[in-house]
C-alpha atoms as a PDB file:
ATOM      1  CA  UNK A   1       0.000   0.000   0.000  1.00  0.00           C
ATOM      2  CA  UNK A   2       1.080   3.268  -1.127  1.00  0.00           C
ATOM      3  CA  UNK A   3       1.318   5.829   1.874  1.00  0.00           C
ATOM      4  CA  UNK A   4      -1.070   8.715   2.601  1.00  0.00           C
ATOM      5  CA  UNK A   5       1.488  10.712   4.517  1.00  0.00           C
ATOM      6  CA  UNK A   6       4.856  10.398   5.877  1.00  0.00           C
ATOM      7  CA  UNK A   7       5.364  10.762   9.697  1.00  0.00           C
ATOM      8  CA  UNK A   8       8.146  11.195  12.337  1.00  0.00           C
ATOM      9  CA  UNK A   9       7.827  10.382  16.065  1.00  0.00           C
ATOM     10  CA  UNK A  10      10.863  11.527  18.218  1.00  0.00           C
ATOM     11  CA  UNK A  11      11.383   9.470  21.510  1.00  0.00           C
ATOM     12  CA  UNK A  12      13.354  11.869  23.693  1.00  0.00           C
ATOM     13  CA  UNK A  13      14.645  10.472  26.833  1.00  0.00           C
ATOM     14  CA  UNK A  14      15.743  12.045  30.007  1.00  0.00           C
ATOM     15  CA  UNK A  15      16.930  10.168  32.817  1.00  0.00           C
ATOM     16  CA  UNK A  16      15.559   7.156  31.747  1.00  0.00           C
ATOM     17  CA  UNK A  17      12.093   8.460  30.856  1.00  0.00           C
ATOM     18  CA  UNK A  18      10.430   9.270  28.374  1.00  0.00           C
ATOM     19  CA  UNK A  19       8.733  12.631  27.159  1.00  0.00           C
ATOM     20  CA  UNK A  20       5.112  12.210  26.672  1.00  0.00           C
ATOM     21  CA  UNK A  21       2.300  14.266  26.007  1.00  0.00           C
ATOM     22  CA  UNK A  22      -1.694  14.908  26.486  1.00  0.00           C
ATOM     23  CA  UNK A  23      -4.075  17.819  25.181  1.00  0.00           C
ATOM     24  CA  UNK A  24      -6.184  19.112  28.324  1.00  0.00           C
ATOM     25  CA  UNK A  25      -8.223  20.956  25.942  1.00  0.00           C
ATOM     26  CA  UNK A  26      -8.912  17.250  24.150  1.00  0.00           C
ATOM     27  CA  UNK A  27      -9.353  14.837  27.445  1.00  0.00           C
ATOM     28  CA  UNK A  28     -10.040  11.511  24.851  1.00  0.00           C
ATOM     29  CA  UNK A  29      -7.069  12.007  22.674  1.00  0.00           C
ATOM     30  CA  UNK A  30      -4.676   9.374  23.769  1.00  0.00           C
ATOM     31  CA  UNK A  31      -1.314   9.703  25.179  1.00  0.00           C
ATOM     32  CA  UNK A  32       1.763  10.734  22.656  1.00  0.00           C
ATOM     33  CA  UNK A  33       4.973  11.417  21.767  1.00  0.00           C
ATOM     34  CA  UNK A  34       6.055  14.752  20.110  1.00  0.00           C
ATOM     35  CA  UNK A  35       6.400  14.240  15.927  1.00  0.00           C
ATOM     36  CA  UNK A  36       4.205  14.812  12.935  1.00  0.00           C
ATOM     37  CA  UNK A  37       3.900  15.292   9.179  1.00  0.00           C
ATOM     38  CA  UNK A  38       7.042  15.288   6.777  1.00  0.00           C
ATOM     39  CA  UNK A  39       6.554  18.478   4.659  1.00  0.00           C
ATOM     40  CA  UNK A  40       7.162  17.997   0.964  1.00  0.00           C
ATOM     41  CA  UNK A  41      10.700  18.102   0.195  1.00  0.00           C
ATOM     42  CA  UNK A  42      12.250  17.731   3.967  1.00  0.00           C
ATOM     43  CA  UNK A  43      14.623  14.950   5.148  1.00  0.00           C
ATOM     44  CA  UNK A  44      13.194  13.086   7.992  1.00  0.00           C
ATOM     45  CA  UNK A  45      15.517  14.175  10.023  1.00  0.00           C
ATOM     46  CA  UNK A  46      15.365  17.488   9.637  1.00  0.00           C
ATOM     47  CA  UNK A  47      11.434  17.277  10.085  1.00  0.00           C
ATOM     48  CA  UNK A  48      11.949  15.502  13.581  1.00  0.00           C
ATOM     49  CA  UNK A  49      14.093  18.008  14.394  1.00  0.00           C
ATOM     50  CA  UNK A  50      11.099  21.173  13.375  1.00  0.00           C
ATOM     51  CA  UNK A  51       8.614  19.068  14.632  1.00  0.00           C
ATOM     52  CA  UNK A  52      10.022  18.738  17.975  1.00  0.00           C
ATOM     53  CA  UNK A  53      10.896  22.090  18.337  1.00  0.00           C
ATOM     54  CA  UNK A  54       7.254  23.367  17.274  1.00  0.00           C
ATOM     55  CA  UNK A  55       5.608  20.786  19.548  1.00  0.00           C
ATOM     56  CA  UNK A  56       7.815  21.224  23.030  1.00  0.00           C
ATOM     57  CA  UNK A  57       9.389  24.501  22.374  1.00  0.00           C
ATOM     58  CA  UNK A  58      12.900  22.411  23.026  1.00  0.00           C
ATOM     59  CA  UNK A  59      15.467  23.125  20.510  1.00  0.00           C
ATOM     60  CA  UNK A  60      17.180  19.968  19.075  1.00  0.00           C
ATOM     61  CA  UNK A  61      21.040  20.718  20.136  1.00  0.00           C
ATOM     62  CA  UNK A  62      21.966  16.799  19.754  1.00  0.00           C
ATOM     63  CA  UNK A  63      21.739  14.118  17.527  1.00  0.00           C
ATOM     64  CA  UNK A  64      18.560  12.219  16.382  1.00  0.00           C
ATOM     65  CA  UNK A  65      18.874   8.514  16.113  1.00  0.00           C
ATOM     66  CA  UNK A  66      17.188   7.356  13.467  1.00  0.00           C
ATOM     67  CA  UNK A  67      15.464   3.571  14.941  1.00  0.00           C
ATOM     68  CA  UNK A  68      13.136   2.398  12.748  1.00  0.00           C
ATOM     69  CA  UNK A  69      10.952   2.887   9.234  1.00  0.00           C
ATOM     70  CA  UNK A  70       7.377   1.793   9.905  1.00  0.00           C
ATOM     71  CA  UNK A  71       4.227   1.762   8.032  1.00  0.00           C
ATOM     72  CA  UNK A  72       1.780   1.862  10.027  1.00  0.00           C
ATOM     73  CA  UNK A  73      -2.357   1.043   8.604  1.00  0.00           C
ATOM     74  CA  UNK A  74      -5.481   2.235  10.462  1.00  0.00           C
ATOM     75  CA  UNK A  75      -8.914   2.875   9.250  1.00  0.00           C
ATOM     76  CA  UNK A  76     -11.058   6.378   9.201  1.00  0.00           C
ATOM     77  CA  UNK A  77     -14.045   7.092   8.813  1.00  0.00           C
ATOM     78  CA  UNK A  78     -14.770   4.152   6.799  1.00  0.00           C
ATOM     79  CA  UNK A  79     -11.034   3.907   4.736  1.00  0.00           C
ATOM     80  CA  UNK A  80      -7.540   2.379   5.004  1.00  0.00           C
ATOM     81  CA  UNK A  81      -4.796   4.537   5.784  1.00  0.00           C
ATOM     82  CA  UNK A  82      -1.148   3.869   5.980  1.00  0.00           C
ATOM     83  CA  UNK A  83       1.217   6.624   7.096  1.00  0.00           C
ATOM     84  CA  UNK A  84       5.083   5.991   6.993  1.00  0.00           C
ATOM     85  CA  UNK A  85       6.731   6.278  10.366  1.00  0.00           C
ATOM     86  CA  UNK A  86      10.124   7.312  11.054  1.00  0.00           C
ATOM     87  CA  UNK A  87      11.003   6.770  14.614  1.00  0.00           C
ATOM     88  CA  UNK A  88      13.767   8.565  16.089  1.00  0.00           C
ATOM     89  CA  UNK A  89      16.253   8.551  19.428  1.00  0.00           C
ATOM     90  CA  UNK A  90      16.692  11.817  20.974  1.00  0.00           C
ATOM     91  CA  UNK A  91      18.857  11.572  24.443  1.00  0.00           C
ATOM     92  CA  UNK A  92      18.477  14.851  26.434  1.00  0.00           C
ATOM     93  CA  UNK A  93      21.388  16.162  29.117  1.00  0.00           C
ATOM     94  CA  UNK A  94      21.047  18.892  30.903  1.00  0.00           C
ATOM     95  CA  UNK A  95      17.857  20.275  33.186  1.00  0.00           C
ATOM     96  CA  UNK A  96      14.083  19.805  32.253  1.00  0.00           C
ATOM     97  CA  UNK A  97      10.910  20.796  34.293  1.00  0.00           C
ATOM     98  CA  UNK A  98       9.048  18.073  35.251  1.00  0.00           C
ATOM     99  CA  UNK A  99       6.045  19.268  33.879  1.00  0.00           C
ATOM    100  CA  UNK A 100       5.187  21.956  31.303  1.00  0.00           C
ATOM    101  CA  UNK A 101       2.444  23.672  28.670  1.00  0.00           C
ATOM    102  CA  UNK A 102       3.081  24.487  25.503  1.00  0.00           C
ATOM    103  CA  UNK A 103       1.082  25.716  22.834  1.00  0.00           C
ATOM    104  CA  UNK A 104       1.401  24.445  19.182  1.00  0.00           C
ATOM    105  CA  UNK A 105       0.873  27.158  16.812  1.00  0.00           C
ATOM    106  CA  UNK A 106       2.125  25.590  13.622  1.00  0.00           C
ATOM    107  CA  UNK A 107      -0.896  23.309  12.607  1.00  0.00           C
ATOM    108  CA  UNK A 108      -1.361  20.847   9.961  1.00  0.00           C
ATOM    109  CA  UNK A 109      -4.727  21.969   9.351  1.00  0.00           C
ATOM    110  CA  UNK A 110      -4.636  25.377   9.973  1.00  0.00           C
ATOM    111  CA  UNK A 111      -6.500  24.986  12.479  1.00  0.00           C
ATOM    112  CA  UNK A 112      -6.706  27.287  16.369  1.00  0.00           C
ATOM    113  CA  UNK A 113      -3.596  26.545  18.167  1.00  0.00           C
ATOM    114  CA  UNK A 114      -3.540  23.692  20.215  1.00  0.00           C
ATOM    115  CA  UNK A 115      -2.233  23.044  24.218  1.00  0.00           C
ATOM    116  CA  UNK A 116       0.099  20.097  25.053  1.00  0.00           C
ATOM    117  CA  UNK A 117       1.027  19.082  28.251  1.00  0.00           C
ATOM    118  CA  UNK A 118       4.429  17.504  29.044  1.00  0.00           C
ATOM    119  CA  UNK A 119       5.452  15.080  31.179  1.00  0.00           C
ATOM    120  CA  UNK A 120       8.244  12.390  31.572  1.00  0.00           C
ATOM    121  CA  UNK A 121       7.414   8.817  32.011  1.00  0.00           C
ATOM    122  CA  UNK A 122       8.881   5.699  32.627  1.00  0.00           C
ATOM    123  CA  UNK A 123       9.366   3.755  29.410  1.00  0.00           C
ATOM    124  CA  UNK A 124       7.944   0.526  30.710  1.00  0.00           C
ATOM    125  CA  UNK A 125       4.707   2.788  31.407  1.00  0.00           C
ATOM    126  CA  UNK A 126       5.056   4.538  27.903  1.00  0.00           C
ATOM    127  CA  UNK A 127       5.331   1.063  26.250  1.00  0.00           C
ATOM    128  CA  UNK A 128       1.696   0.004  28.293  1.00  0.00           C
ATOM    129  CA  UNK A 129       0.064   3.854  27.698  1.00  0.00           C
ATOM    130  CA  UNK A 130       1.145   5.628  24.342  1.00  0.00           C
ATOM    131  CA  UNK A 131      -1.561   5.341  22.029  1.00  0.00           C
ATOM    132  CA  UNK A 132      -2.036   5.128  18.057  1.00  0.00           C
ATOM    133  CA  UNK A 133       0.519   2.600  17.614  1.00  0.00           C
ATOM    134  CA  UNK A 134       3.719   5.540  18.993  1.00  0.00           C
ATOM    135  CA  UNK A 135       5.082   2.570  21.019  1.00  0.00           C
ATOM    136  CA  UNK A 136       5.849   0.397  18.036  1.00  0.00           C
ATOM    137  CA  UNK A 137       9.693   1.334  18.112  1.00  0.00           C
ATOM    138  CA  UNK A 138       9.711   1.675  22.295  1.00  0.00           C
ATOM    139  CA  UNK A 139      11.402  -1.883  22.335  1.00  0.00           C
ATOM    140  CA  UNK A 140      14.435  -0.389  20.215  1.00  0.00           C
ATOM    141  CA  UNK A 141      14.649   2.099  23.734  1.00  0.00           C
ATOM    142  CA  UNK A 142      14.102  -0.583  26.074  1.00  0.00           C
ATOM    143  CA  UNK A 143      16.995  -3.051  24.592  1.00  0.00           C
ATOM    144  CA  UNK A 144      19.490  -0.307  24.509  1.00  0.00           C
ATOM    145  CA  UNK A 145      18.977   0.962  27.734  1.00  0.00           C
ATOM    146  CA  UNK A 146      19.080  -2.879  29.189  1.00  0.00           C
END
């Protein structure tokens, strides 16, 4: 199956955990990991890299990891989709807050700017919680931090 879009996902870890994210304004949206749509044109990595920034507010100052290429199928609202992963390995250093809100202003859809909520997380719980298939390359994490 041809893909619909191409996709990044950045797993940044900190300490062991794992940044996650949830939209108070949108309580039944599941649990995630900062990433999102390839724009025509732009190397993966460089779109994990905007993507992260845009999402968190956290500039990329280190290297992403590039894990794993994954196409991942779902249906909507009636139709197959398949959007092409790209899973990458960010390892943070320095200081984070535990907690923060940041406001997405660079939407897809054009759409009103959107809250997220950040947190860090254990990656055994990330690997039982993240929803929409974002845990698919979590065992990558796990092995390398055995």
């Amino acid at each position: 199956m041809i893909p619909d879009a191409f996709k990044v996902l950045i797993y940044a870890v900190w300490q062991n955990r794992l940044l996650v994210f949830d939209e108070p304004d949108f309580p039944d949206q599941w649990l995630q990991v900062p990433g999102g749509t390839i724009e025509p044109g732009e190397a993966p990595d460089i779109a994990a890299a905007r993507e992260f920034y845009e999402e968190t507010g956290l500039a990329v100052d280190v290297p992403l990891h590039p894990l794993m290429v994954h196409d991942c199928r779902f249906k909507k609202d009636g139709s197959e989709i398949c959007h092409r992963r790209y899973y990458f390995l960010l390892r943070l250093m320095g200081d984070y807050a535990d907690t923060w809100i940041h406001i997405e202003e660079h939407r897809f859809d054009s759409g009103d700017p959107i809250r997220f909520r950040f947190s860090w997380m254990s990656l055994d719980d990330a690997a039982r919680q993240l929803g929409g298939g974002m845990a698919d390359a979590l065992p990558l994490v796990l092995k390398d931090e055995l």
